[in-house]
Protein backbone atom coordinates (compact mmCIF):
# COMPACT_ATOMS: atom_id res chain seq x y z
CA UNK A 1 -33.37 -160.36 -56.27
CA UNK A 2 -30.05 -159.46 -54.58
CA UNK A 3 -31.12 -155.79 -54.62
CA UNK A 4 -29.11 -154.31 -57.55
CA UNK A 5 -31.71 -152.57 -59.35
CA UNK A 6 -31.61 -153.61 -62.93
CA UNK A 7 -32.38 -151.69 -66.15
CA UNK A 8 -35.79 -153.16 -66.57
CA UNK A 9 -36.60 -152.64 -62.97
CA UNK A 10 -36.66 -148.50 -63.58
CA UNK A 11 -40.21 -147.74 -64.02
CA UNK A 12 -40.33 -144.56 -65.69
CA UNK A 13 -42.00 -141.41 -63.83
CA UNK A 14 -41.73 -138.61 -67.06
CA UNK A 15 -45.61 -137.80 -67.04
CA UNK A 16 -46.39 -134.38 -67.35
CA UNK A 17 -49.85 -132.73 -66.32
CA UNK A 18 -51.70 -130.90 -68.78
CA UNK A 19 -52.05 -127.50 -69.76
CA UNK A 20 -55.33 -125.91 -69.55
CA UNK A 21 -56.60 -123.13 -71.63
CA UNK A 22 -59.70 -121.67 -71.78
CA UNK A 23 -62.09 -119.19 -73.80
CA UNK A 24 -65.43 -117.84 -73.57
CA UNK A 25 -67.69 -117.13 -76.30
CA UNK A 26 -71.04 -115.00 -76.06
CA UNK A 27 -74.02 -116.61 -78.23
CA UNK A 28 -77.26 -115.20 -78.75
CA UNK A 29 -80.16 -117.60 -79.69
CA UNK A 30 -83.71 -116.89 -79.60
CA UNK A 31 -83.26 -113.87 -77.55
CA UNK A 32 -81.24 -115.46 -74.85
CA UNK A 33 -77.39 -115.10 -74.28
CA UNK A 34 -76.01 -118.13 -73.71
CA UNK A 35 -72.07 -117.84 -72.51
CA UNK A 36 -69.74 -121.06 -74.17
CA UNK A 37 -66.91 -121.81 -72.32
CA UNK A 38 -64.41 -123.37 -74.39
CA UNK A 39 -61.27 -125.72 -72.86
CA UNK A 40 -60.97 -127.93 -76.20
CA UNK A 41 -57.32 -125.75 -76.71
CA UNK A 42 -56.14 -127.56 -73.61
CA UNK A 43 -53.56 -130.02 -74.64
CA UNK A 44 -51.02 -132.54 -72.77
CA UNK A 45 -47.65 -132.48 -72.76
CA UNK A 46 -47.26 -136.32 -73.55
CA UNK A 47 -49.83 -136.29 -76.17
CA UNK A 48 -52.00 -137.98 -73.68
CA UNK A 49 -55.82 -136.59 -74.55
CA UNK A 50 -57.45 -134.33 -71.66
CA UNK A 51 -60.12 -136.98 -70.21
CA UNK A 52 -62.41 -135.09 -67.98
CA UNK A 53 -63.43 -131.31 -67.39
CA UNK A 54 -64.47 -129.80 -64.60
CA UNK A 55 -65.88 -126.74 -65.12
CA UNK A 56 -67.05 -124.08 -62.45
CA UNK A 57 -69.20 -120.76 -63.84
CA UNK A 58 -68.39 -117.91 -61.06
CA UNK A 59 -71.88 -117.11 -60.21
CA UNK A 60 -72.80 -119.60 -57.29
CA UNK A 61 -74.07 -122.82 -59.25
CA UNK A 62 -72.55 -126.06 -58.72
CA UNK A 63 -69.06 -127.21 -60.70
CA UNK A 64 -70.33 -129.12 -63.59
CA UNK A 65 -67.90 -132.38 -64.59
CA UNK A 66 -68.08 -133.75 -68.11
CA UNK A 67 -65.77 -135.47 -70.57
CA UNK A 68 -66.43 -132.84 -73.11
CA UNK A 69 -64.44 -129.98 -73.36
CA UNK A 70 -67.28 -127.20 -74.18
CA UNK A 71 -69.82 -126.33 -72.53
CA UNK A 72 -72.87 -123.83 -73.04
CA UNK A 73 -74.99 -121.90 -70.30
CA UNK A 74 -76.59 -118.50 -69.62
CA UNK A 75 -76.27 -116.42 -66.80
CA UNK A 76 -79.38 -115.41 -64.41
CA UNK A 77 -78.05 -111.53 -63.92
CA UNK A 78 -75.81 -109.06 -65.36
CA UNK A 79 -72.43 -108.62 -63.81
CA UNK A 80 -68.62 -110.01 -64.09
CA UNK A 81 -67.99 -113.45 -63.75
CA UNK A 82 -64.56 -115.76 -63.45
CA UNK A 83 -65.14 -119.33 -65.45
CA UNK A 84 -62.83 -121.75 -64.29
CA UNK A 85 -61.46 -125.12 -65.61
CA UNK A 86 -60.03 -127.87 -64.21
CA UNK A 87 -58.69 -130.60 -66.56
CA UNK A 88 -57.63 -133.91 -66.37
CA UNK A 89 -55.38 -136.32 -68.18
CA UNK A 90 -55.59 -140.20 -67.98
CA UNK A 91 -53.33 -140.34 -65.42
CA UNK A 92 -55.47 -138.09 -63.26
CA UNK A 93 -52.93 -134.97 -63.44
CA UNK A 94 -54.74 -131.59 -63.69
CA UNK A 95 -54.29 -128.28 -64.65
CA UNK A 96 -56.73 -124.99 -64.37
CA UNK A 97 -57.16 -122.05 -66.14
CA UNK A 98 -59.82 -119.13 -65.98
CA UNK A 99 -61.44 -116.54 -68.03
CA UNK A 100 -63.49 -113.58 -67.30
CA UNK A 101 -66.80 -113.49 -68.07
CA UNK A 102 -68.85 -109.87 -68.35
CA UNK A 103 -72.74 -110.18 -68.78
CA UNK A 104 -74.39 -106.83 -69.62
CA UNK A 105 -78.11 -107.89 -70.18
CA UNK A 106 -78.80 -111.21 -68.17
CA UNK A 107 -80.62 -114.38 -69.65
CA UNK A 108 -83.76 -114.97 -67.84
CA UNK A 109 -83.33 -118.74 -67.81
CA UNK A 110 -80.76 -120.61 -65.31
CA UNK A 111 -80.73 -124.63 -66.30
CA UNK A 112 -77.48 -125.88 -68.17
CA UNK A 113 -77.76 -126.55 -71.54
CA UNK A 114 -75.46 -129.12 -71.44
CA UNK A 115 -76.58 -132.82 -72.80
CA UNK A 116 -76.76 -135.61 -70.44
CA UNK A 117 -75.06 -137.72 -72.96
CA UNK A 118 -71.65 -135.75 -71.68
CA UNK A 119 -71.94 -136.12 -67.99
CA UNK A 120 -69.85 -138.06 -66.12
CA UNK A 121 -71.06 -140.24 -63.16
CA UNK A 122 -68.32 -139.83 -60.76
């Protein structure tokens, strides 16, 4: 190469991160509310699918990190809560979004719901 930088040498750098967006949802089933946080809205710019979600629930647990974009759990006591989301695209941008999450009458179970199928070994 004499150094000129041709055409086909330009590698392209246009990715765009994602765009997160998140909802919560309040179900009720068998006497326990169970709070659904909901990131499938989340979208990417280039059309690339969101890969990965990390999402955190505001009262003290540990971040959970899963390829789906939903996720179910109930809270241990009453009180207001922030749910955040982190998402990822392929390319490993991110983008994160929050929602507020207000629990009157608190579930008297902790574990996630969430199926092991969806976890992510990281």
């Amino acid at each position: 190469s004499n150094g000129n930088a041709n055409q086909s040498d330009v590698i392209q750098c246009s990715n765009k991160g994602p765009t997160a967006i998140l909802e919560a949802h309040l179900i009720d089933f068998q006497g326990t509310s169970y709070v659904t946080v909901d990131a499938s809205k989340s979208m990417d710019t280039d059309g690339d699918q969101c890969v990965s979600f990390l999402f955190s629930f505001g009262d003290g647990t540990p971040p959970v990190y899963i390829s789906s974009p939903t996720i179910s759990r109930p809270y241990g006591k009453s009180g207001a809560y922030q749910a955040v989301v982190t998402v990822l695209d392929k390319h490993g941008l991110s983008n994160t979004a929050f929602v507020n999450v207000n629990i009157d009458e608190p579930s008297p179970y902790m574990e996630s719901i969430s199926s092991q199928s969806d976890i992510v070994n990281k």
